[in-house]
PDB file of N, CA and C in Angstrom:
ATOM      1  N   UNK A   1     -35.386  41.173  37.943  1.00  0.00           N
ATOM      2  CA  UNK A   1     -36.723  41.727  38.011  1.00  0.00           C
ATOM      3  C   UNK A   1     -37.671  40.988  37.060  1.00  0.00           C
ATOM      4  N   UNK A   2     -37.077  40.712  35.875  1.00  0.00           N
ATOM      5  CA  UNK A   2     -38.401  40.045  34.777  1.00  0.00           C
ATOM      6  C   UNK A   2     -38.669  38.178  35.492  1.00  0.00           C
ATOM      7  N   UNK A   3     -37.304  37.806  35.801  1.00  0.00           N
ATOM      8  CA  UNK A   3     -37.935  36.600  37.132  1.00  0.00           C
ATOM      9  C   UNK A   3     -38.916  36.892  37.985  1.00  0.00           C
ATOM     10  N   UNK A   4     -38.870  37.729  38.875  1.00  0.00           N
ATOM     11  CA  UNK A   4     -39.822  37.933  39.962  1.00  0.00           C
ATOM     12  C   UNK A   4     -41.281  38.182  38.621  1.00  0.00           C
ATOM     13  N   UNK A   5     -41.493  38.735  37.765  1.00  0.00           N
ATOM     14  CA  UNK A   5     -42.235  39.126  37.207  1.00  0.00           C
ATOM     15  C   UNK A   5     -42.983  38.072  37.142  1.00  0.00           C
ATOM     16  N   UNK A   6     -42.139  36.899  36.857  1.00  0.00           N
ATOM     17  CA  UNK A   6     -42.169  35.544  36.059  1.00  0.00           C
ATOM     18  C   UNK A   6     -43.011  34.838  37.192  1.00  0.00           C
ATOM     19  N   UNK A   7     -43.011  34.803  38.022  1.00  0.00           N
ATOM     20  CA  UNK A   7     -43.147  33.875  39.311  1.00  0.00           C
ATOM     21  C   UNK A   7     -43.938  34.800  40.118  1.00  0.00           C
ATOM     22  N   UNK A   8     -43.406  36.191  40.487  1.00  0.00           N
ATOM     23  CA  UNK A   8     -44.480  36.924  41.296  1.00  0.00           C
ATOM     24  C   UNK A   8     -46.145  36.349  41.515  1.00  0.00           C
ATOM     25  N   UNK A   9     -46.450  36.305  42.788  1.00  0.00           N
ATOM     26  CA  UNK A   9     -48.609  36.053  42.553  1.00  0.00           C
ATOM     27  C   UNK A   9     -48.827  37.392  42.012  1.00  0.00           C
ATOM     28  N   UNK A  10     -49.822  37.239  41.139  1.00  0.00           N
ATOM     29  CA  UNK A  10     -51.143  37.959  40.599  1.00  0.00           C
ATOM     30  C   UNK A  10     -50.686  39.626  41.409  1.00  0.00           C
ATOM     31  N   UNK A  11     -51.148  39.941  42.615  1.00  0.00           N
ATOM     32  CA  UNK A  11     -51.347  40.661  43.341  1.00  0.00           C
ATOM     33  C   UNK A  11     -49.765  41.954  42.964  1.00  0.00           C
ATOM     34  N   UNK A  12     -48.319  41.010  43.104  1.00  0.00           N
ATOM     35  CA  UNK A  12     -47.790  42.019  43.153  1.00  0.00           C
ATOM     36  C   UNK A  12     -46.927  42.271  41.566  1.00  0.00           C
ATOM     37  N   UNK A  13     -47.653  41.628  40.363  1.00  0.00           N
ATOM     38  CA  UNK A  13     -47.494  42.590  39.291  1.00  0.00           C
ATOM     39  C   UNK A  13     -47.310  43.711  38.713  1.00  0.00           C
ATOM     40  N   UNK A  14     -48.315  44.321  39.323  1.00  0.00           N
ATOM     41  CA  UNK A  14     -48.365  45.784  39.224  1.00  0.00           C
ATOM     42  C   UNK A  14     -47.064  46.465  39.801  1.00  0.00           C
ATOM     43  N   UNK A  15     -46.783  46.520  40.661  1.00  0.00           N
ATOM     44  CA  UNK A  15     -45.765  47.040  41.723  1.00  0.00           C
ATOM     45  C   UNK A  15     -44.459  46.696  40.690  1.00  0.00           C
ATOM     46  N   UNK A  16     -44.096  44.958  40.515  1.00  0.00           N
ATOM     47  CA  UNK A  16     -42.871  44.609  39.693  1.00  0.00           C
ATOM     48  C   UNK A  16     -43.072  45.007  38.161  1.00  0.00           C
ATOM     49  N   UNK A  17     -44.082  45.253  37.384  1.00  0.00           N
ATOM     50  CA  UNK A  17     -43.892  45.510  36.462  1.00  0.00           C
ATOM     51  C   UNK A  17     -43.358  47.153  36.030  1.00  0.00           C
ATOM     52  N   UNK A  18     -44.224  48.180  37.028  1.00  0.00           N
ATOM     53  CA  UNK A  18     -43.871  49.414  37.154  1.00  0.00           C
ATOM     54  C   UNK A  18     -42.409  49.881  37.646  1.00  0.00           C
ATOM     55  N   UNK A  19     -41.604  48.621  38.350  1.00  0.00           N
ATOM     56  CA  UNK A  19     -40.174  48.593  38.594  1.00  0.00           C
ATOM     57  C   UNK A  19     -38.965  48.314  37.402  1.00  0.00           C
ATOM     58  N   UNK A  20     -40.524  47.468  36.677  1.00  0.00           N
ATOM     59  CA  UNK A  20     -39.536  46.962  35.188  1.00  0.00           C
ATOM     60  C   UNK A  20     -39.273  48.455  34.322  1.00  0.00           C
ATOM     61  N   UNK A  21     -40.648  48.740  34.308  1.00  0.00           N
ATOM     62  CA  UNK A  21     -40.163  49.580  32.857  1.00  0.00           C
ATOM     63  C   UNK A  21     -39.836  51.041  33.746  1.00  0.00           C
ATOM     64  N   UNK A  22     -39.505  51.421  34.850  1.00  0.00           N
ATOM     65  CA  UNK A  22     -38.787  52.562  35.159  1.00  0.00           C
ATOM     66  C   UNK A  22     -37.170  51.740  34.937  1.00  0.00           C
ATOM     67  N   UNK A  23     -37.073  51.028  35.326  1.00  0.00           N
ATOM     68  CA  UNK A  23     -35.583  50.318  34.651  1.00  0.00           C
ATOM     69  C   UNK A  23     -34.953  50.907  33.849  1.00  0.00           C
ATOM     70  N   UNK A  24     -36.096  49.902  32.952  1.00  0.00           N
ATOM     71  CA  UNK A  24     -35.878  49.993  31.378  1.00  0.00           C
ATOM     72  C   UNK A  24     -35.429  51.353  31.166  1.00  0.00           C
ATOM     73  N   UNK A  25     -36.077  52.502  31.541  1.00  0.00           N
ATOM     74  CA  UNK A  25     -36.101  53.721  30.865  1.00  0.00           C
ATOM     75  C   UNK A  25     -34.649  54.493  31.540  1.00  0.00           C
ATOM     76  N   UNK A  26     -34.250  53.956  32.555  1.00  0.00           N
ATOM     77  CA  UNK A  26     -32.620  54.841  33.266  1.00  0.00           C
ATOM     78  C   UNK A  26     -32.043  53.753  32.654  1.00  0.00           C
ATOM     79  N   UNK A  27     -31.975  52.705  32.309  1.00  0.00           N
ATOM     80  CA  UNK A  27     -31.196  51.704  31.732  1.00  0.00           C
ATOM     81  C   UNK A  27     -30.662  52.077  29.642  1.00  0.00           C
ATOM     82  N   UNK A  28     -32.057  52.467  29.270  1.00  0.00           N
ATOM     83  CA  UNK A  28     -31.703  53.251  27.883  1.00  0.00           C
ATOM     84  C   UNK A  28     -31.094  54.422  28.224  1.00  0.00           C
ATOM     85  N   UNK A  29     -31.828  55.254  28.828  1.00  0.00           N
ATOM     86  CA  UNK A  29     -31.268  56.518  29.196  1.00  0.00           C
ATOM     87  C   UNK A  29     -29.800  56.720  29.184  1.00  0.00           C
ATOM     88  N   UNK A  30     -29.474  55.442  30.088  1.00  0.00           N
ATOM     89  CA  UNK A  30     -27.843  55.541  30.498  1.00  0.00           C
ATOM     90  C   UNK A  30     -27.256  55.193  29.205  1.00  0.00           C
ATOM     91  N   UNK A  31     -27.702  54.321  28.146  1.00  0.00           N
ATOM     92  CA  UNK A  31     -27.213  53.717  27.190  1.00  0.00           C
ATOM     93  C   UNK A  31     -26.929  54.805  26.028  1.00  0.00           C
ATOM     94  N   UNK A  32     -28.144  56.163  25.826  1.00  0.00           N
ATOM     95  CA  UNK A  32     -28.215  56.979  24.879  1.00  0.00           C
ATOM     96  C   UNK A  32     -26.568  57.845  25.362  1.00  0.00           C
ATOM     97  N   UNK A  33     -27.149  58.118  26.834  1.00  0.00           N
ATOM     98  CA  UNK A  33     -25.438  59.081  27.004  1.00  0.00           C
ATOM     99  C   UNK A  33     -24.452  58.406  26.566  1.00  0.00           C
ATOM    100  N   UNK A  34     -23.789  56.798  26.823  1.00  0.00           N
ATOM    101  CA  UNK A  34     -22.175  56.512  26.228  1.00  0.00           C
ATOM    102  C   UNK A  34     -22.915  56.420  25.032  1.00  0.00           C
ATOM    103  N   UNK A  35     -24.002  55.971  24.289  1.00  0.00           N
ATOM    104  CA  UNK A  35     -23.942  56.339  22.521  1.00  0.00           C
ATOM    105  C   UNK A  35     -23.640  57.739  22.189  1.00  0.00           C
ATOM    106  N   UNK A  36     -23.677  59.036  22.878  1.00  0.00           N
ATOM    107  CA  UNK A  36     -23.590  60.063  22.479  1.00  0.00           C
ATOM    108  C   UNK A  36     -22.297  60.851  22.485  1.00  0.00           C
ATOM    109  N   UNK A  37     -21.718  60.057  23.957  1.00  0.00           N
ATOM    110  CA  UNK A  37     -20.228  60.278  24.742  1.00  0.00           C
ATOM    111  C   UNK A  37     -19.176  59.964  23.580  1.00  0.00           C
ATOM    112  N   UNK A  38     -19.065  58.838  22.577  1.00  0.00           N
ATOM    113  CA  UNK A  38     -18.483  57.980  21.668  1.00  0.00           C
ATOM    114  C   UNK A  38     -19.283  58.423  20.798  1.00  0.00           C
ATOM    115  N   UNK A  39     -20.300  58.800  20.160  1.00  0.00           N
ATOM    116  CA  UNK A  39     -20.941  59.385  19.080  1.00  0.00           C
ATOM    117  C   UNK A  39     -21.144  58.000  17.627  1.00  0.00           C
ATOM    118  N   UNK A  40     -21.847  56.925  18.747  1.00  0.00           N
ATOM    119  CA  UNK A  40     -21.758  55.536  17.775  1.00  0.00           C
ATOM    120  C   UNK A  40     -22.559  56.171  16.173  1.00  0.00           C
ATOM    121  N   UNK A  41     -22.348  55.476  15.042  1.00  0.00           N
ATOM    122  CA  UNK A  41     -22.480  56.018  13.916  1.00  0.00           C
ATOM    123  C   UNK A  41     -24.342  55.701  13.710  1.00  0.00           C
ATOM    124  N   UNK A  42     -25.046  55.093  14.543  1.00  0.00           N
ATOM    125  CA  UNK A  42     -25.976  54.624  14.090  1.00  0.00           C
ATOM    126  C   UNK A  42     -26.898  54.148  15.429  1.00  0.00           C
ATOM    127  N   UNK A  43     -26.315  55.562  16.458  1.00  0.00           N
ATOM    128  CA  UNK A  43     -27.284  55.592  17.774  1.00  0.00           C
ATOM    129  C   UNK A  43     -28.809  55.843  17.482  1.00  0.00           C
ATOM    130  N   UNK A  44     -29.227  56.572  16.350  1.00  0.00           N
ATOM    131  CA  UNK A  44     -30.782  56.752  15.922  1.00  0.00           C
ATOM    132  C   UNK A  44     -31.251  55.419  15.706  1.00  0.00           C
ATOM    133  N   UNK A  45     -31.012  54.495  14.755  1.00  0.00           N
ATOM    134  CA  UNK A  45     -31.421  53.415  14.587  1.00  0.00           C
ATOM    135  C   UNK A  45     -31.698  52.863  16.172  1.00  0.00           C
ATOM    136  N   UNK A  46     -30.088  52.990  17.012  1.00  0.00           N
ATOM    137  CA  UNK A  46     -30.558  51.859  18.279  1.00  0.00           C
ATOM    138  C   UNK A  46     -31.482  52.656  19.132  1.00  0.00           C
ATOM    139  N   UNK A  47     -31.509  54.083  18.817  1.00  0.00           N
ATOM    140  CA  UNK A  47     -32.570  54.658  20.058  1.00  0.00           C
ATOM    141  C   UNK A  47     -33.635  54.467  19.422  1.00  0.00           C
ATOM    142  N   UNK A  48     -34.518  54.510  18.362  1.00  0.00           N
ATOM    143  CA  UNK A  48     -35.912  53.848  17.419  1.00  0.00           C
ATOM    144  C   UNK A  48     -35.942  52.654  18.237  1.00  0.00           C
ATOM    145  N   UNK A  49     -35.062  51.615  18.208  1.00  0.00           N
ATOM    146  CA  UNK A  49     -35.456  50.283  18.922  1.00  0.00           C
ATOM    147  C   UNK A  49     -35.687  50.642  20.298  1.00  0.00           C
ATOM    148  N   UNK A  50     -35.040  51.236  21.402  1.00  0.00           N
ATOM    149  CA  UNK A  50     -35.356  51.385  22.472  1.00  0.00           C
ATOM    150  C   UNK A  50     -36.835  52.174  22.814  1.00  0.00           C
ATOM    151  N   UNK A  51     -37.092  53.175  21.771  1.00  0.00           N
ATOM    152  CA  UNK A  51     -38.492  53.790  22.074  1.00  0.00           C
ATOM    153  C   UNK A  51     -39.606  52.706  21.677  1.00  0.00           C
ATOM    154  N   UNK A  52     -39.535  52.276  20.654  1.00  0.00           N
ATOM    155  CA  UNK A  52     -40.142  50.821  20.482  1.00  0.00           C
ATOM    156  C   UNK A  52     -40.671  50.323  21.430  1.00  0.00           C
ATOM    157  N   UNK A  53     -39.543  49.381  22.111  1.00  0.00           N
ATOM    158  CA  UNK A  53     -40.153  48.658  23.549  1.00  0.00           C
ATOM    159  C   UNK A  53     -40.456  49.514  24.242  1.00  0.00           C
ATOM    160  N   UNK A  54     -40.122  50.939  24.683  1.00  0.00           N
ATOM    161  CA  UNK A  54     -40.807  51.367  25.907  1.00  0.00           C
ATOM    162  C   UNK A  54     -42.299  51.968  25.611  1.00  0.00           C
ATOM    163  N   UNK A  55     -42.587  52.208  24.194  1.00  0.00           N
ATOM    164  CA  UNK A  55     -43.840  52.056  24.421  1.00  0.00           C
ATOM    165  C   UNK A  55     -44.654  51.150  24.135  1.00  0.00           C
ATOM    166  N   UNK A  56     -44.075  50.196  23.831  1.00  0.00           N
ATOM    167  CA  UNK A  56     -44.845  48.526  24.250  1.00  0.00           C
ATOM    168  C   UNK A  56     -45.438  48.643  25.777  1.00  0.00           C
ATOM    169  N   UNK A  57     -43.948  48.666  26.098  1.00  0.00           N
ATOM    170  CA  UNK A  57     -44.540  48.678  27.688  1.00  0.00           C
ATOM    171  C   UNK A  57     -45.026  49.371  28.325  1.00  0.00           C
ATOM    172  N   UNK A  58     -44.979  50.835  27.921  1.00  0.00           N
ATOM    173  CA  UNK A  58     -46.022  51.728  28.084  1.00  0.00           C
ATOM    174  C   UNK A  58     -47.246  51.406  28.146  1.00  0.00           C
ATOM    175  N   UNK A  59     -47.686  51.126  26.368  1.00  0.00           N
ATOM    176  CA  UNK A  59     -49.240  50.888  26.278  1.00  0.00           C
ATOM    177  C   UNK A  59     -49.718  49.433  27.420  1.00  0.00           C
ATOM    178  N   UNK A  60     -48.888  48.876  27.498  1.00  0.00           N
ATOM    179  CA  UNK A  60     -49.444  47.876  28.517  1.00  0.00           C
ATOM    180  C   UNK A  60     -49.760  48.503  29.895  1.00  0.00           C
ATOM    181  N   UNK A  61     -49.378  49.129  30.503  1.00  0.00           N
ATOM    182  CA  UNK A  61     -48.637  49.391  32.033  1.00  0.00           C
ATOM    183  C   UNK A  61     -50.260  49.893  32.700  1.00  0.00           C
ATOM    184  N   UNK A  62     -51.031  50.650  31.827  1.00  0.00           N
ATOM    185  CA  UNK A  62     -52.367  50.908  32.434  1.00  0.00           C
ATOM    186  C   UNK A  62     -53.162  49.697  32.744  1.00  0.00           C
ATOM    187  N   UNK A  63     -53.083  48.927  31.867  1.00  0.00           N
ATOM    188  CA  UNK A  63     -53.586  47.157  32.003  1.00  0.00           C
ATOM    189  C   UNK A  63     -53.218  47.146  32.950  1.00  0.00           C
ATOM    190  N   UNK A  64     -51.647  46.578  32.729  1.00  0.00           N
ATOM    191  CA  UNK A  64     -51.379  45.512  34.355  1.00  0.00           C
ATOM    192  C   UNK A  64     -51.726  46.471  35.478  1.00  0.00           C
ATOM    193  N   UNK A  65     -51.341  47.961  35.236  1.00  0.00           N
ATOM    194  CA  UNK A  65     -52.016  48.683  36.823  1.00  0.00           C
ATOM    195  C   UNK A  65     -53.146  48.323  37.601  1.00  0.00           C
ATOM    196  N   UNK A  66     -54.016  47.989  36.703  1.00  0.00           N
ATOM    197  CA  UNK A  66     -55.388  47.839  37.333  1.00  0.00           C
ATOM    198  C   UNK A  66     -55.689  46.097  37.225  1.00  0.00           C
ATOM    199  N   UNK A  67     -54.684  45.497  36.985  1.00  0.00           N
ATOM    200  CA  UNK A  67     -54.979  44.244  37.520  1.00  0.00           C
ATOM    201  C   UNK A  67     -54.558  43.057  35.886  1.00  0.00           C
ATOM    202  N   UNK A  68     -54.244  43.168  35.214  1.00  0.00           N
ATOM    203  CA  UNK A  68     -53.903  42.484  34.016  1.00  0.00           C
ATOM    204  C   UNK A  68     -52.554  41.796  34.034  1.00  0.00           C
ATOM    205  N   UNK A  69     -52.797  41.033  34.798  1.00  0.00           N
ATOM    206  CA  UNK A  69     -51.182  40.089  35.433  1.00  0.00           C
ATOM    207  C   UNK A  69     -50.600  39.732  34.475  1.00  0.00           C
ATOM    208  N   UNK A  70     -51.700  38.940  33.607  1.00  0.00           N
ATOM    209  CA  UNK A  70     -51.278  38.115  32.585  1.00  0.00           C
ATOM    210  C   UNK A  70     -50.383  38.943  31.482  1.00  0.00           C
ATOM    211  N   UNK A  71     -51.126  40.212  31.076  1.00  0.00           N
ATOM    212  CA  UNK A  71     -50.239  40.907  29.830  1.00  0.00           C
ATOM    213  C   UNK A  71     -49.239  41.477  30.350  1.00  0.00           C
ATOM    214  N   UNK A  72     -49.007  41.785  31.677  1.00  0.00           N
ATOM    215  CA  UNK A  72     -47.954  42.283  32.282  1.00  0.00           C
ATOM    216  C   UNK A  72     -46.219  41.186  32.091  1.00  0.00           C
ATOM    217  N   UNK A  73     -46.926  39.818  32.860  1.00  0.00           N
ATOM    218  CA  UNK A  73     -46.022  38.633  32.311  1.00  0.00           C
ATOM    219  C   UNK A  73     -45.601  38.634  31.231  1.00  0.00           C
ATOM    220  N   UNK A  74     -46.760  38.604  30.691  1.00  0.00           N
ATOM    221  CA  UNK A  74     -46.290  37.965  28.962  1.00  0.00           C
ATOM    222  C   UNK A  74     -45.140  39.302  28.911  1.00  0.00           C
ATOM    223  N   UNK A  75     -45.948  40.690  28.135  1.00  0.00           N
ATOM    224  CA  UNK A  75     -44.987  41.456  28.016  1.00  0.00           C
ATOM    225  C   UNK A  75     -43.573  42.251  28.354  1.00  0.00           C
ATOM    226  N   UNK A  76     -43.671  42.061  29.735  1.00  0.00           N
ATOM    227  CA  UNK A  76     -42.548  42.389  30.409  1.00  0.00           C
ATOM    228  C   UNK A  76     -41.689  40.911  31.468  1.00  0.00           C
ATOM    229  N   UNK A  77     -42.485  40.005  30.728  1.00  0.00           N
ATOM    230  CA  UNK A  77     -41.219  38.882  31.484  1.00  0.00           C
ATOM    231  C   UNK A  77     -41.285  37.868  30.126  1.00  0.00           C
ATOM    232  N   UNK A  78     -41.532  38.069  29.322  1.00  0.00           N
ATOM    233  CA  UNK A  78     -41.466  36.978  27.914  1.00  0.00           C
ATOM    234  C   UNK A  78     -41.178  37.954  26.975  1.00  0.00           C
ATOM    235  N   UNK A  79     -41.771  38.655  26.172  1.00  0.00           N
ATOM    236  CA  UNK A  79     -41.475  39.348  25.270  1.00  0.00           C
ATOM    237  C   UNK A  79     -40.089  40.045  25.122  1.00  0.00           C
ATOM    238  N   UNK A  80     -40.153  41.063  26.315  1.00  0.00           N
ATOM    239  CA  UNK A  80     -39.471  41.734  26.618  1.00  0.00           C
ATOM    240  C   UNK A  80     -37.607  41.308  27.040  1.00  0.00           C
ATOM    241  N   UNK A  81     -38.024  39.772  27.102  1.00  0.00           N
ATOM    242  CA  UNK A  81     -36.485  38.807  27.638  1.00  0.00           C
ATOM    243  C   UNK A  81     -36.141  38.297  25.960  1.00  0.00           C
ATOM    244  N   UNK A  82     -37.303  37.958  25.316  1.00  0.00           N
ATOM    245  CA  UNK A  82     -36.567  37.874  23.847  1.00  0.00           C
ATOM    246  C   UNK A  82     -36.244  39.012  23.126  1.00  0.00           C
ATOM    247  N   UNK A  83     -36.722  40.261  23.120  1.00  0.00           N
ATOM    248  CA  UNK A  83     -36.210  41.381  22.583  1.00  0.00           C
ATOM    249  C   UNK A  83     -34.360  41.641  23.056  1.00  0.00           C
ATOM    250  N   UNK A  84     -34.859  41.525  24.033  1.00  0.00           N
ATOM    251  CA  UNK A  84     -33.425  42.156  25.123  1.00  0.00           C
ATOM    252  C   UNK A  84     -32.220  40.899  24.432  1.00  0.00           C
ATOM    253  N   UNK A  85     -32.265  40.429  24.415  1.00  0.00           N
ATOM    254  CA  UNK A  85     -31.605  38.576  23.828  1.00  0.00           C
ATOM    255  C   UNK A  85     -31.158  39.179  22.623  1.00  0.00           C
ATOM    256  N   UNK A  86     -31.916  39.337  21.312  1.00  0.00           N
ATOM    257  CA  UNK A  86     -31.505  39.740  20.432  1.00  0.00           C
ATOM    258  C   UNK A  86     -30.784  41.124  19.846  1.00  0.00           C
ATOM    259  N   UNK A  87     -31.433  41.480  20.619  1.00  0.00           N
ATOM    260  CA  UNK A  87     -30.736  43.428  21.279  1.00  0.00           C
ATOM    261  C   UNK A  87     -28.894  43.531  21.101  1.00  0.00           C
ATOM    262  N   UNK A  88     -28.847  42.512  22.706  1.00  0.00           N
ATOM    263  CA  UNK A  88     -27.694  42.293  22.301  1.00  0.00           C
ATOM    264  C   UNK A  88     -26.403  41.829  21.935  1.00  0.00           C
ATOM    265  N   UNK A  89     -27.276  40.748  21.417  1.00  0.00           N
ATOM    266  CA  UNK A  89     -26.552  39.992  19.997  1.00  0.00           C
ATOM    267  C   UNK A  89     -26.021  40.520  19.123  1.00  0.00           C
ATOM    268  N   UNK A  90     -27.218  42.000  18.875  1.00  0.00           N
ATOM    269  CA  UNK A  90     -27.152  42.884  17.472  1.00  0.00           C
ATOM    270  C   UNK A  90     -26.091  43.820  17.871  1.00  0.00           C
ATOM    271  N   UNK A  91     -27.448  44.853  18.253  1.00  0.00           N
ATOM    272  CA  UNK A  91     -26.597  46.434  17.853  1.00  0.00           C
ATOM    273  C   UNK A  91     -26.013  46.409  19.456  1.00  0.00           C
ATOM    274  N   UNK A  92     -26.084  46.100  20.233  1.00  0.00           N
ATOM    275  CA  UNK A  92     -25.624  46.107  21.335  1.00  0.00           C
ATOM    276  C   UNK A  92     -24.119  45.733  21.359  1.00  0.00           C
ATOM    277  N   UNK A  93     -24.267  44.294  20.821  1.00  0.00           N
ATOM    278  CA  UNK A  93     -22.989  44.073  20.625  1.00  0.00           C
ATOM    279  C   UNK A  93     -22.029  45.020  19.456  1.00  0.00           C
ATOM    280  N   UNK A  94     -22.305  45.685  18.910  1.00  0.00           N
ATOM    281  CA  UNK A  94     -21.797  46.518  18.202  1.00  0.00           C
ATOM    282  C   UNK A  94     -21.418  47.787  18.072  1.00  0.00           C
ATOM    283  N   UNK A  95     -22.377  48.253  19.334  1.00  0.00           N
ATOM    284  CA  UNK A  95     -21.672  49.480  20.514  1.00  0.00           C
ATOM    285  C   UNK A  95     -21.060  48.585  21.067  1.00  0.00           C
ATOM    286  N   UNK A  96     -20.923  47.856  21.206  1.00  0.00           N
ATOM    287  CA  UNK A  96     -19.665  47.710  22.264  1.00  0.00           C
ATOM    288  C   UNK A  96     -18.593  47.281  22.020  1.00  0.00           C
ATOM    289  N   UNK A  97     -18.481  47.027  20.763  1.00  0.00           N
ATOM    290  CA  UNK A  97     -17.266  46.176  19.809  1.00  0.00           C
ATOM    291  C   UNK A  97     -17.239  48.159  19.446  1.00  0.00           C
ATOM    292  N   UNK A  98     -17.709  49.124  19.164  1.00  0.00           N
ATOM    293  CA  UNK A  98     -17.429  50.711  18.703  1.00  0.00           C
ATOM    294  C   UNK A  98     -16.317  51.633  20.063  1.00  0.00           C
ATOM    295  N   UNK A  99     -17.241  50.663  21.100  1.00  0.00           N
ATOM    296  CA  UNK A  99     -16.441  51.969  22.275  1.00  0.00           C
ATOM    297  C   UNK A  99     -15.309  51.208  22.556  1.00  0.00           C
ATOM    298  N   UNK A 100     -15.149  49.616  22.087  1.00  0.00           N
ATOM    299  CA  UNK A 100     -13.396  49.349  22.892  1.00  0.00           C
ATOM    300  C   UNK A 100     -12.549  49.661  21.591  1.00  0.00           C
ATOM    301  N   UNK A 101     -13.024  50.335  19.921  1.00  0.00           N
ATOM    302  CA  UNK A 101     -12.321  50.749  19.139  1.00  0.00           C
ATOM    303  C   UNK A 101     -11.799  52.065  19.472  1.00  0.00           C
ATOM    304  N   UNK A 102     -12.559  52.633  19.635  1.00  0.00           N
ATOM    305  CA  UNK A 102     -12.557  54.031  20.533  1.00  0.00           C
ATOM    306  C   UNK A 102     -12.105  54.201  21.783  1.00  0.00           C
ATOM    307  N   UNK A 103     -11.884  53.284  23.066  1.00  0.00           N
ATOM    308  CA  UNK A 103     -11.174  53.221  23.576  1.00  0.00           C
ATOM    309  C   UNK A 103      -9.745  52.629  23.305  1.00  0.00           C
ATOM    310  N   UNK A 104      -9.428  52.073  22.376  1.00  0.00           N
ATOM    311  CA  UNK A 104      -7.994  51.174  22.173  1.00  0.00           C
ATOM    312  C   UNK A 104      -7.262  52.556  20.956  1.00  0.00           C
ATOM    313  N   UNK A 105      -8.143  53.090  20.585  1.00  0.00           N
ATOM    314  CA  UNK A 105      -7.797  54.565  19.581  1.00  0.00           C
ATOM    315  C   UNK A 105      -7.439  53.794  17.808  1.00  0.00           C
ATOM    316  N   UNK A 106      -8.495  53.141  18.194  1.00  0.00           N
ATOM    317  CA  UNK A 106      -8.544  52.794  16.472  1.00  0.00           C
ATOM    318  C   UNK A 106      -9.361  52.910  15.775  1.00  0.00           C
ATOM    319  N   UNK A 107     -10.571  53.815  16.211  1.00  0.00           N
ATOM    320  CA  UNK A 107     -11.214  54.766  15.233  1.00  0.00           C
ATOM    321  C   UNK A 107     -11.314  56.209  16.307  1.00  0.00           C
ATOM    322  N   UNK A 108     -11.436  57.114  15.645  1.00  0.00           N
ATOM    323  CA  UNK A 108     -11.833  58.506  16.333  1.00  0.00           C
ATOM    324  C   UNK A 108     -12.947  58.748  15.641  1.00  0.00           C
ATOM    325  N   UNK A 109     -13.887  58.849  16.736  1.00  0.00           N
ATOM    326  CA  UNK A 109     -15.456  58.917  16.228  1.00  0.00           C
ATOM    327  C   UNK A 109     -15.714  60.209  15.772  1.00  0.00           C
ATOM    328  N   UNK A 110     -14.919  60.899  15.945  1.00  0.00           N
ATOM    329  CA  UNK A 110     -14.703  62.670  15.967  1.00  0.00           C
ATOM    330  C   UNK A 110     -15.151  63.172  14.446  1.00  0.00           C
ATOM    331  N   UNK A 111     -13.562  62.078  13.660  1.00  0.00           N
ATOM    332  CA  UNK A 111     -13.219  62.066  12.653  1.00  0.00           C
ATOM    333  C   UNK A 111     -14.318  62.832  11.609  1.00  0.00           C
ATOM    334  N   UNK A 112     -13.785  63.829  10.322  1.00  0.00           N
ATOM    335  CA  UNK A 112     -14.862  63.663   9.254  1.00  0.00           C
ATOM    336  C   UNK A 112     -15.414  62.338   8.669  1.00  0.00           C
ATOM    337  N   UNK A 113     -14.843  61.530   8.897  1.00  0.00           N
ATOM    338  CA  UNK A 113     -15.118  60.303   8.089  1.00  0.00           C
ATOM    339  C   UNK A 113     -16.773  60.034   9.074  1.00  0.00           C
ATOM    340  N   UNK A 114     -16.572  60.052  10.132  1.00  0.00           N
ATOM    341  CA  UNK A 114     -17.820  58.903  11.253  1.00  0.00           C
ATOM    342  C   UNK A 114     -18.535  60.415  11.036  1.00  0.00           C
ATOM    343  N   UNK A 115     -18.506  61.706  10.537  1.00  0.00           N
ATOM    344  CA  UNK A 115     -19.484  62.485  11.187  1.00  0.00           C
ATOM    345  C   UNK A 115     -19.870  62.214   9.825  1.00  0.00           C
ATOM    346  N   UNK A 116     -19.502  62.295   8.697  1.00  0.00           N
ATOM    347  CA  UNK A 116     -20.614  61.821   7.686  1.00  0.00           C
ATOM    348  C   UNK A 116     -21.466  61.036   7.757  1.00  0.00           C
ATOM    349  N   UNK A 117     -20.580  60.161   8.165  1.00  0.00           N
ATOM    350  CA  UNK A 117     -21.847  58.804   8.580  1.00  0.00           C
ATOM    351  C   UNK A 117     -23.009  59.227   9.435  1.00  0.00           C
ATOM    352  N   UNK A 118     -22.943  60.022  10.509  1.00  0.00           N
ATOM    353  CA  UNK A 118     -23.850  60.500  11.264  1.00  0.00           C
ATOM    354  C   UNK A 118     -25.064  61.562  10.535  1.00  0.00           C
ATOM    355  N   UNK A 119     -24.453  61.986   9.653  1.00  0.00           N
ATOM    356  CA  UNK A 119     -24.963  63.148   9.054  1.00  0.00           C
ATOM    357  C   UNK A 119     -26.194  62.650   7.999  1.00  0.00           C
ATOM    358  N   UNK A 120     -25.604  61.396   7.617  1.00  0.00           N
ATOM    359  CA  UNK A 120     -26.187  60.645   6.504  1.00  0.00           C
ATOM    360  C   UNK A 120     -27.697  59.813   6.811  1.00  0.00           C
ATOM    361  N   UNK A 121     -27.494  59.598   8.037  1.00  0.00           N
ATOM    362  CA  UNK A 121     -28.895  58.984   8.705  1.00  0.00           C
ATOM    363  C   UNK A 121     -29.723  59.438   9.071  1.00  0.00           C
TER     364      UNK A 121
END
């Protein structure tokens, strides 16, 4: 989708960008449930980053609606591809290095130990 964004004419921006960030938002969405399912120690931090970009792309989305191709591109086919890049490099990769510990049973997120941690943030 942020390709087509990339390349899309002028005209059907609007349409692909409003496809982007409903994405985006069942795409975190889905991400908050296995952070919550596994109870990662430091899902607040990664959900702060996810509200972040979506209201980036929020505050944009009235623009490109009414015709602002350009900030639509930039933000949701440039910006938005380097965020996502570093995303998950980071904490992304680090839920996911959490749930195959938790799946292989070498931490229990349950534990008093991880609910402090939770408690603490």
């Amino acid at each position: 989708m942020v390709r087509c964004l990339q390349t899309c004419p002028d005209n059907e921006v609007p349409d692909v960008y409003h496809e982007l960030l409903k994405t985006a938002e069942k795409l975190f969405g889905a991400e908050q449930q296995l952070m919550e399912h596994y109870a990662f120690p430091v899902r607040q931090t990664h959900l702060e980053q996810h509200a972040r970009v979506l209201r980036s792309l929020h505050c944009v989305h009235a623009a490109v609606m009414r015709g602002a191709a350009d900030q639509g591109r930039y933000i949701g086919g440039n910006l938005l591809m380097d965020w996502l890049c570093l995303h998950q490099e980071t904490i992304d990769a680090a839920f996911m290095l959490w749930v195959e510990y938790c799946d292989h049973g070498l931490i229990d997120p349950r534990s008093p130990q991880w609910q402090n941690t939770l408690t603490a943030h």
